[in-house]
Protein backbone atom coordinates (compact mmCIF):
# COMPACT_ATOMS: atom_id res chain seq x y z
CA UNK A 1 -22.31 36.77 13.06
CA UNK A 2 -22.76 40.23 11.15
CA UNK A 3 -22.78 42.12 14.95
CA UNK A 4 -19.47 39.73 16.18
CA UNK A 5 -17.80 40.86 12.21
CA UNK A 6 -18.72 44.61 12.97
CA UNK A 7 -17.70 45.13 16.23
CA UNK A 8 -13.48 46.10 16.49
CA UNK A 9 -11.44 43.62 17.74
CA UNK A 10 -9.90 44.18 21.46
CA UNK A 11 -6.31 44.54 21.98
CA UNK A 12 -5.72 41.46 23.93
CA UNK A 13 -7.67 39.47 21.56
CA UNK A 14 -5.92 40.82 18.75
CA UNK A 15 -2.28 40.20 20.66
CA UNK A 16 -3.33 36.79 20.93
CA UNK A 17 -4.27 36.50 17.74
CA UNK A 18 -0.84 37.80 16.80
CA UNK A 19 1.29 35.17 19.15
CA UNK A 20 -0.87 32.41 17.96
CA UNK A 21 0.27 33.37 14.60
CA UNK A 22 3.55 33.86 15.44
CA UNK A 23 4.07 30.24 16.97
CA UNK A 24 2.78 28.91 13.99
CA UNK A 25 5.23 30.57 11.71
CA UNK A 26 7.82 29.21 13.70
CA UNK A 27 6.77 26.08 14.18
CA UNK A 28 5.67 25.68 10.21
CA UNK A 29 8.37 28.27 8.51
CA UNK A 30 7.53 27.09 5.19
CA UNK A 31 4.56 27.35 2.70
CA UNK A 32 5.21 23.93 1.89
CA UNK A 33 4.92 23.12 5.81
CA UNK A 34 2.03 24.86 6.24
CA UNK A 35 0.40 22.82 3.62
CA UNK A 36 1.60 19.41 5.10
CA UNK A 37 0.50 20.46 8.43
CA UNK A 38 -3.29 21.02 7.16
CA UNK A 39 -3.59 18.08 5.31
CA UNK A 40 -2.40 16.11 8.12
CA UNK A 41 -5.03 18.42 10.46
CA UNK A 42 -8.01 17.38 7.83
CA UNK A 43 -7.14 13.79 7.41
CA UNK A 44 -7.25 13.53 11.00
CA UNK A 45 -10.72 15.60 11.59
CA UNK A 46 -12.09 13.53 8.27
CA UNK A 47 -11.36 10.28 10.62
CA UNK A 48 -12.83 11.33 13.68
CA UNK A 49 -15.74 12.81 11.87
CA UNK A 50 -18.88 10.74 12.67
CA UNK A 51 -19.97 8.87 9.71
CA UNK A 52 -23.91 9.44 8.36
CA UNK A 53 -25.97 7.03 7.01
């Protein structure tokens, strides 16, 4: 982790990087979208989440 943290970033990684953030600031404008939008993503992963026990 420490070697993948140190190294730089590449510029096409860190252009997609940039449109992936840039769709999602379109797509969720708000702060208050945002939010909805990942509570709604951990509700869902807390369902599918395989239950221990």
């Amino acid at each position: 982790m420490r070697d993948a943290l140190a190294r730089p970033i590449a510029a096409e990684e860190r252009e997609d990087v940039l449109a992936l953030v840039r769709w999602f600031t379109r797509r969720y404008p708000t702060a208050a979208a945002r939010l909805a939008y990942v509570r709604q993503a951990y509700a869902r992963w807390q369902r599918a989440r395989p239950r221990s026990g």
